[in-house]
C-alpha atoms as a PDB file:
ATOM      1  CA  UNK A   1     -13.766  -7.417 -15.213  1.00  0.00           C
ATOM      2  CA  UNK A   2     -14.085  -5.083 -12.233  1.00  0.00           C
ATOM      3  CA  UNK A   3     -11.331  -3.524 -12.659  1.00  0.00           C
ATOM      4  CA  UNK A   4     -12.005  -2.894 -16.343  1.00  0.00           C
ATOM      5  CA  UNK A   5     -15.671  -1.630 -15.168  1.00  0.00           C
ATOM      6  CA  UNK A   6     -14.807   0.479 -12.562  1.00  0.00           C
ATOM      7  CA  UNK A   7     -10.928   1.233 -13.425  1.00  0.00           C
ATOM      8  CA  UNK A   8      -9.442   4.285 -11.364  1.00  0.00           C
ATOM      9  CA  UNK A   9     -11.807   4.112  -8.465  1.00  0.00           C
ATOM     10  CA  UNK A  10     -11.492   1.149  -7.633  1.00  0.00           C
ATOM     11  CA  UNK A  11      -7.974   1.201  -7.403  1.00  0.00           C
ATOM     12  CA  UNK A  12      -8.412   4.299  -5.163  1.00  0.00           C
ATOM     13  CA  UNK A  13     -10.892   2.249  -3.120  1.00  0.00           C
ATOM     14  CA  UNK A  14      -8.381  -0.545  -3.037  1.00  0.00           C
ATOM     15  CA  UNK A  15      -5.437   1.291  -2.103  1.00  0.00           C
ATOM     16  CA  UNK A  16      -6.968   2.972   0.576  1.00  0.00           C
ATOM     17  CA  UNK A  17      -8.354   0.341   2.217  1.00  0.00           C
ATOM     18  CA  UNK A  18      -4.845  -0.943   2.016  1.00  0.00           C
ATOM     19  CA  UNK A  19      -3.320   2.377   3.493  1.00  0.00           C
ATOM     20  CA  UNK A  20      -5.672   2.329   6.541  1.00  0.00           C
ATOM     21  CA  UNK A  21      -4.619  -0.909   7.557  1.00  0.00           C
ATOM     22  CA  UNK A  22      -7.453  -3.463   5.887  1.00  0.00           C
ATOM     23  CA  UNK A  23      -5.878  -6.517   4.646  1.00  0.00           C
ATOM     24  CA  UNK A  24      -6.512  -5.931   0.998  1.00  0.00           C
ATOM     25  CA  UNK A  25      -3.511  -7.129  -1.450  1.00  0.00           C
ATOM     26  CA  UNK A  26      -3.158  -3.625  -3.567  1.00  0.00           C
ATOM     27  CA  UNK A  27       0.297  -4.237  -4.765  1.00  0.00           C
ATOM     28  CA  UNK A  28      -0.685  -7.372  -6.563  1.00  0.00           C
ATOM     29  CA  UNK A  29      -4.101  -5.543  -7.428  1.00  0.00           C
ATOM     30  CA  UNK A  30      -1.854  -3.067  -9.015  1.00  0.00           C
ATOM     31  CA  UNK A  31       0.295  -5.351 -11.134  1.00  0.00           C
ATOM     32  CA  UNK A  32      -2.967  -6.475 -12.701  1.00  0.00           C
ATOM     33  CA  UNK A  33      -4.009  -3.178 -13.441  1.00  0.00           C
ATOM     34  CA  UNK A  34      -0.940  -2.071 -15.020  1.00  0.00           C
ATOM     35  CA  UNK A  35      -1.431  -5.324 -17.433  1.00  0.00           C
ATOM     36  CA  UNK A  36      -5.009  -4.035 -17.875  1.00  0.00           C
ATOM     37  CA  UNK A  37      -3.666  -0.727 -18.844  1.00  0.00           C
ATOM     38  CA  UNK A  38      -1.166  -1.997 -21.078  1.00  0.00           C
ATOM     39  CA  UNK A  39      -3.891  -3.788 -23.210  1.00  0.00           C
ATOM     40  CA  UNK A  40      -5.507   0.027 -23.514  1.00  0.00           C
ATOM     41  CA  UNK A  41      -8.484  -1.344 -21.152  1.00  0.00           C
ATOM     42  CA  UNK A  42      -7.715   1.100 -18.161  1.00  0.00           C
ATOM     43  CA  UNK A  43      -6.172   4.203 -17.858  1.00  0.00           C
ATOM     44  CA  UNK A  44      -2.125   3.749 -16.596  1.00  0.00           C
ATOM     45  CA  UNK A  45      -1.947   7.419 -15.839  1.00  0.00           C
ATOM     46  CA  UNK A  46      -6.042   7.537 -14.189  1.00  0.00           C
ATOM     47  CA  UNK A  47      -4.683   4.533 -11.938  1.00  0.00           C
ATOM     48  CA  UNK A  48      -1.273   6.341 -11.242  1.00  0.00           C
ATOM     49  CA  UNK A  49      -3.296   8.932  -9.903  1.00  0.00           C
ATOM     50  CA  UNK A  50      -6.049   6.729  -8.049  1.00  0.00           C
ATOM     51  CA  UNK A  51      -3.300   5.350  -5.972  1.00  0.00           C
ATOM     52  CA  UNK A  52      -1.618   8.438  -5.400  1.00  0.00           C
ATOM     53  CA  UNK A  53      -4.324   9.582  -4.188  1.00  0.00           C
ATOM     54  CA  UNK A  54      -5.379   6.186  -2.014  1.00  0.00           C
ATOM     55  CA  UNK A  55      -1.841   6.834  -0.084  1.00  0.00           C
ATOM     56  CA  UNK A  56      -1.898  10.047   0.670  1.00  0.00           C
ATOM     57  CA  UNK A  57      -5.536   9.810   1.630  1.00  0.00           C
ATOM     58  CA  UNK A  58      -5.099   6.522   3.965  1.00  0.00           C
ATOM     59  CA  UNK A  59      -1.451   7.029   5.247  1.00  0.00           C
ATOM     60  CA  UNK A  60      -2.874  11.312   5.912  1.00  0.00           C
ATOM     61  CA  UNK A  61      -5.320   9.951   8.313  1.00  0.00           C
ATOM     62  CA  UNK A  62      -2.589   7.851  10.146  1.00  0.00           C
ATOM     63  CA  UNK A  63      -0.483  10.874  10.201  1.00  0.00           C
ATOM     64  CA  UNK A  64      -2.935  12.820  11.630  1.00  0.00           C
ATOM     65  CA  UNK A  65      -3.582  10.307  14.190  1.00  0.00           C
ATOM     66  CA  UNK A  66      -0.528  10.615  15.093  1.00  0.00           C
ATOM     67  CA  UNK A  67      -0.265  14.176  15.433  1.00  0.00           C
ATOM     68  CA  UNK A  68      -3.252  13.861  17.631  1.00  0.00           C
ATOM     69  CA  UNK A  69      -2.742  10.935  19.601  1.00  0.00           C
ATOM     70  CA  UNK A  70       1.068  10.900  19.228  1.00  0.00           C
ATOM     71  CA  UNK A  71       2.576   7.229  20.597  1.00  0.00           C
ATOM     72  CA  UNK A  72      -1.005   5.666  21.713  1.00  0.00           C
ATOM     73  CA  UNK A  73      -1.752   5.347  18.158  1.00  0.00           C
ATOM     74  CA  UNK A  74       1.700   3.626  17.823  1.00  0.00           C
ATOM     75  CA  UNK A  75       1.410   1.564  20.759  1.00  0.00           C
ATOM     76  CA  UNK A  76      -1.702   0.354  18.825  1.00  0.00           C
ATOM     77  CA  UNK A  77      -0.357  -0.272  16.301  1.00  0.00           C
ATOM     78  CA  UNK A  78       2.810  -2.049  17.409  1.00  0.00           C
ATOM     79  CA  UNK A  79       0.693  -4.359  20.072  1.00  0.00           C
ATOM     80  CA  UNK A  80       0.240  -6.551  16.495  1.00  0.00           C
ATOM     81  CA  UNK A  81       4.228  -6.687  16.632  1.00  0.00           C
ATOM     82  CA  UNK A  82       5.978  -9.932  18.060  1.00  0.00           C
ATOM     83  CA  UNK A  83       7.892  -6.956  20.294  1.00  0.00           C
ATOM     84  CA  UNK A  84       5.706  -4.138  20.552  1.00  0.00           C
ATOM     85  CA  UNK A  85       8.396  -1.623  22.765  1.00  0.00           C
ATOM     86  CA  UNK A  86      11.418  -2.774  19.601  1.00  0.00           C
ATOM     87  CA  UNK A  87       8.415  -1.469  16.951  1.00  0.00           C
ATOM     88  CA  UNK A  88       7.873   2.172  18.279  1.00  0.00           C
ATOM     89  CA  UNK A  89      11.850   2.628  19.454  1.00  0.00           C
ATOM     90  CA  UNK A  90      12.783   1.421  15.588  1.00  0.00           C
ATOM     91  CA  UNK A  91      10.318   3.622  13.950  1.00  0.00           C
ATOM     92  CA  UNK A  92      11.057   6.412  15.484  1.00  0.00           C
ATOM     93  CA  UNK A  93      14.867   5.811  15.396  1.00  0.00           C
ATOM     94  CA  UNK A  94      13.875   5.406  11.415  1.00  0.00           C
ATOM     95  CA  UNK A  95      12.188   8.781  10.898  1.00  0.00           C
ATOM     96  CA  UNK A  96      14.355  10.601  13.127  1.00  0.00           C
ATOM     97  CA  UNK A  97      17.490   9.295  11.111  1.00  0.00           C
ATOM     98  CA  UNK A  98      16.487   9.812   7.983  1.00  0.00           C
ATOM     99  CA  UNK A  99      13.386  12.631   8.303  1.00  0.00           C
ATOM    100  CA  UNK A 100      10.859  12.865   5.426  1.00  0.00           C
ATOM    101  CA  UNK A 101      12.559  10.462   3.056  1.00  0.00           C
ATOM    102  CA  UNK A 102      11.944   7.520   5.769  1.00  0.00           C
ATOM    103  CA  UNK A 103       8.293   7.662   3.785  1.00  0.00           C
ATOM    104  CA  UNK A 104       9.739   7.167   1.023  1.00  0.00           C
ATOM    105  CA  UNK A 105      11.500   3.624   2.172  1.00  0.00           C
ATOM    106  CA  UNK A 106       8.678   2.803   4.388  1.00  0.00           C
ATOM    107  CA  UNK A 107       6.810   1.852   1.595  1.00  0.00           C
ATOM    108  CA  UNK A 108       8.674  -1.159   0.968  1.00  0.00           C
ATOM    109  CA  UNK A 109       9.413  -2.305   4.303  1.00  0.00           C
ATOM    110  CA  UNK A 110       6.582  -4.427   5.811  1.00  0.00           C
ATOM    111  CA  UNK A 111       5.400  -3.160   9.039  1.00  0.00           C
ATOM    112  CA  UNK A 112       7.613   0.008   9.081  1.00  0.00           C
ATOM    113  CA  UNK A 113       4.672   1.238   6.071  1.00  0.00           C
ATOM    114  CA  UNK A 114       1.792   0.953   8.441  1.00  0.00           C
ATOM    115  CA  UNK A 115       3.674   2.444  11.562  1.00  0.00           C
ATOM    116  CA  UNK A 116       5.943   5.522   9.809  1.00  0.00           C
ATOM    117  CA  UNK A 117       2.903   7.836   8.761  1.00  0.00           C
ATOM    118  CA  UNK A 118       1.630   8.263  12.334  1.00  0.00           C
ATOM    119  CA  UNK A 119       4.932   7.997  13.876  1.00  0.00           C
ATOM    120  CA  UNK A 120       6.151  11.068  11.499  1.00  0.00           C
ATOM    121  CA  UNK A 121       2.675  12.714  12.879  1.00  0.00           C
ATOM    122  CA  UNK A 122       3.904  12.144  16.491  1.00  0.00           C
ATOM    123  CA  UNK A 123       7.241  13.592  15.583  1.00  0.00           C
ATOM    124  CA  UNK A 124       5.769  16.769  14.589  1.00  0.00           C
ATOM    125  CA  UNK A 125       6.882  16.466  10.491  1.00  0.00           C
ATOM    126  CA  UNK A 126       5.048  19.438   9.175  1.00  0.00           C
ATOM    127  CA  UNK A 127       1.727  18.604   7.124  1.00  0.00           C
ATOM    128  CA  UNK A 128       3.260  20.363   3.974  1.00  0.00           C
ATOM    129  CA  UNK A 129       6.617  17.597   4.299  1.00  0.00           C
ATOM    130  CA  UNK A 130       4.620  14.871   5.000  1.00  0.00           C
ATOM    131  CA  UNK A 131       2.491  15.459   1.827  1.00  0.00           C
ATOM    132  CA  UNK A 132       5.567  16.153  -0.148  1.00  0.00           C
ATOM    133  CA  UNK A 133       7.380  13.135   0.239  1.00  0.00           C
ATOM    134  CA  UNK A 134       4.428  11.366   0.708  1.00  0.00           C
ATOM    135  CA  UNK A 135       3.047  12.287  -2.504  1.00  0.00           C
ATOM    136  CA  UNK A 136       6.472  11.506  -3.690  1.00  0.00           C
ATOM    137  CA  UNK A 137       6.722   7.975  -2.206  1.00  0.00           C
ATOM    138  CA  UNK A 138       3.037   6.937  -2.731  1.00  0.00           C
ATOM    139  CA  UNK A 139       4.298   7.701  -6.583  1.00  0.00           C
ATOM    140  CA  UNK A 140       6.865   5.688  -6.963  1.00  0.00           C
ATOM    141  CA  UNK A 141       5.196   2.668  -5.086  1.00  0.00           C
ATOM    142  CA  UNK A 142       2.492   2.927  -7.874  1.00  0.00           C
ATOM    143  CA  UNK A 143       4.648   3.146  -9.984  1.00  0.00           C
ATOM    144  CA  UNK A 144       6.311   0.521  -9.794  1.00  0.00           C
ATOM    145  CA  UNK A 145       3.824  -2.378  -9.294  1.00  0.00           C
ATOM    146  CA  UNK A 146       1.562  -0.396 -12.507  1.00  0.00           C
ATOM    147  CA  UNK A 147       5.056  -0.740 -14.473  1.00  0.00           C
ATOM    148  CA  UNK A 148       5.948  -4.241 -13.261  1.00  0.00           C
ATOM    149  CA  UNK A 149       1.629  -5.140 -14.598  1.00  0.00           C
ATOM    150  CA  UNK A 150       2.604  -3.246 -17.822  1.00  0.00           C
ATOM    151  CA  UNK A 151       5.891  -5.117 -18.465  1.00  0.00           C
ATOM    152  CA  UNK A 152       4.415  -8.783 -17.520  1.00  0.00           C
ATOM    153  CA  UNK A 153       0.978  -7.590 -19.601  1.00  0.00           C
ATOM    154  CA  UNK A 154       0.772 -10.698 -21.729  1.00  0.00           C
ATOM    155  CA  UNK A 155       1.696 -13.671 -18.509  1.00  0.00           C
ATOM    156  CA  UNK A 156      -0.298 -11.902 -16.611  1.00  0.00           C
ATOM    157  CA  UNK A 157      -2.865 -11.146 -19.053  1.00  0.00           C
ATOM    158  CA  UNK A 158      -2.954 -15.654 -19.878  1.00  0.00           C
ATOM    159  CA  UNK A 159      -3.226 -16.020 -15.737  1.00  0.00           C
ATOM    160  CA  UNK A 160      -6.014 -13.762 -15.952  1.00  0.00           C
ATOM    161  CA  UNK A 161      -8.185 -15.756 -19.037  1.00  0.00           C
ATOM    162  CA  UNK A 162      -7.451 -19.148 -17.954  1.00  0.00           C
ATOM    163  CA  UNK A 163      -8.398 -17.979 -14.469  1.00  0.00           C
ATOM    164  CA  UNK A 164     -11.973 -17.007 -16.172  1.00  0.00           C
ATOM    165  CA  UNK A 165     -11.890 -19.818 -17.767  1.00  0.00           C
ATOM    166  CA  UNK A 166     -12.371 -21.875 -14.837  1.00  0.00           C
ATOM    167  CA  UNK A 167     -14.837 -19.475 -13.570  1.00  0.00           C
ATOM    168  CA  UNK A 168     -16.035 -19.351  -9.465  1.00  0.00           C
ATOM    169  CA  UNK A 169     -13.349 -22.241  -8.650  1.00  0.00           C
ATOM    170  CA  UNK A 170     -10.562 -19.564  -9.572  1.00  0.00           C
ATOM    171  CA  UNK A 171     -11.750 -17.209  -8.166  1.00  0.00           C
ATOM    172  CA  UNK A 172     -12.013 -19.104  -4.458  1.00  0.00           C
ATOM    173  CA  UNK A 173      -8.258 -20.282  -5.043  1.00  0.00           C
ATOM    174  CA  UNK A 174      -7.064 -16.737  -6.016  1.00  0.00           C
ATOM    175  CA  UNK A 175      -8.960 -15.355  -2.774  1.00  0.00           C
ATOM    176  CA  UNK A 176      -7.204 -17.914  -0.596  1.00  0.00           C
ATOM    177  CA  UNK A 177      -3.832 -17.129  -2.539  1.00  0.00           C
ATOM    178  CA  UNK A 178      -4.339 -13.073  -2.074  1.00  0.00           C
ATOM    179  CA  UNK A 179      -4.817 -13.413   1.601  1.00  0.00           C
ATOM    180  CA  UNK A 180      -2.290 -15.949   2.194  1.00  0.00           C
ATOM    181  CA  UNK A 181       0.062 -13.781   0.412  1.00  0.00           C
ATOM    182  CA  UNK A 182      -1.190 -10.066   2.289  1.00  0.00           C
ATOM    183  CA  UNK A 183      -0.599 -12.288   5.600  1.00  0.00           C
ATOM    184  CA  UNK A 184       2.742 -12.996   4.210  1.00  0.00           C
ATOM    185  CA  UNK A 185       3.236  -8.702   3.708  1.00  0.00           C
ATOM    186  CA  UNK A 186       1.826  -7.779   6.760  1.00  0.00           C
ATOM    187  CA  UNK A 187       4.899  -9.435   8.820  1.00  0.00           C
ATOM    188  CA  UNK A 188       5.324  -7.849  11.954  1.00  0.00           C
ATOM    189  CA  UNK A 189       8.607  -5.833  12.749  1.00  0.00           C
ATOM    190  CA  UNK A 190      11.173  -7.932  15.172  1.00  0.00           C
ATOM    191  CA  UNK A 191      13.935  -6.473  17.810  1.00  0.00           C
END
């Protein structure tokens, strides 16, 4: 129901808490509101947008952290890694190989998301790159996990009611299950 109340901003709000490094489950939180959208009770294209705009918002500030900081803000980042020194020397080795479109990718590999937008900050990627294939990858992550809701509408949609159906008990076990399964995303990068 908040998502139905508050629709595209708060799947901004959700995706860029996710972005910045809070452990908040947007994929999943996406899925659900691609279902929602596919029963005509959000917008799909407002919530596109939202979490366009989420990404480039959250992962913007990490570039720009980098740009500033350059590899403190990595080391940072990578002290959460089992091997912190095989997390920067990978990232970078990632970006340098394959430039702008390593955004792209990043998005789908756990712990190379978080650490590639500062890391292609640190590199000097210009602001007007990182945007572009940022935009571009931040798209077709959406994208995706709206499309994958939209195409599951209906199971996901019966999770959803029987889950109201059983009212605060749910919504405890679905809490536990979210950040059991963002611990499970957030694995760190190995040598």
């Amino acid at each position: 129901s908040l998502v139905i109340e508050y629709g595209a901003g708060l799947v901004l709000v959700v995706t860029l808490a996710a972005r910045v490094g809070l452990p908040v489950p947007a994929a999943p939180f996406l899925v659900i509101a691609g279902a929602l959208a596919a029963g005509g009770q959000i917008s799909w294209l407002a919530a596109l947008l939202a979490a366009i705009a989420g990404n480039i918002v959250g992962d913007g500030l990490w570039f720009w952290a980098g740009r500033r900081w350059g590899y403190r803000v990595l080391t940072l980042l990578c002290k959460i890694s089992i091997s912190p020194d095989s997390c920067v020397r990978q990232s970078e080795s990632f970006i340098l190989r394959w430039g702008g479109s390593s955004l792209i990718a990043a998005k789908f590999v756990p712990g190379v998301s978080v650490v590639a937008p500062p890391m292609a900050g640190a590199l000097g990627m210009s602001l007007a790159a990182f945007i572009g294939f940022e935009t571009l990858a931040a798209a077709i992550w959406a994208a995706m996990f709206l499309g994958l809701g939209w195409v599951f509408a209906d199971q996901i949609q019966r999770v959803i009611d029987l889950l109201s159906a059983l009212g605060v008990a749910a919504a405890i076990v679905l809490g536990a299950i979210a950040a059991a399964g963002t611990g499970a995303v957030a694995v760190p990068m190995q040598g």
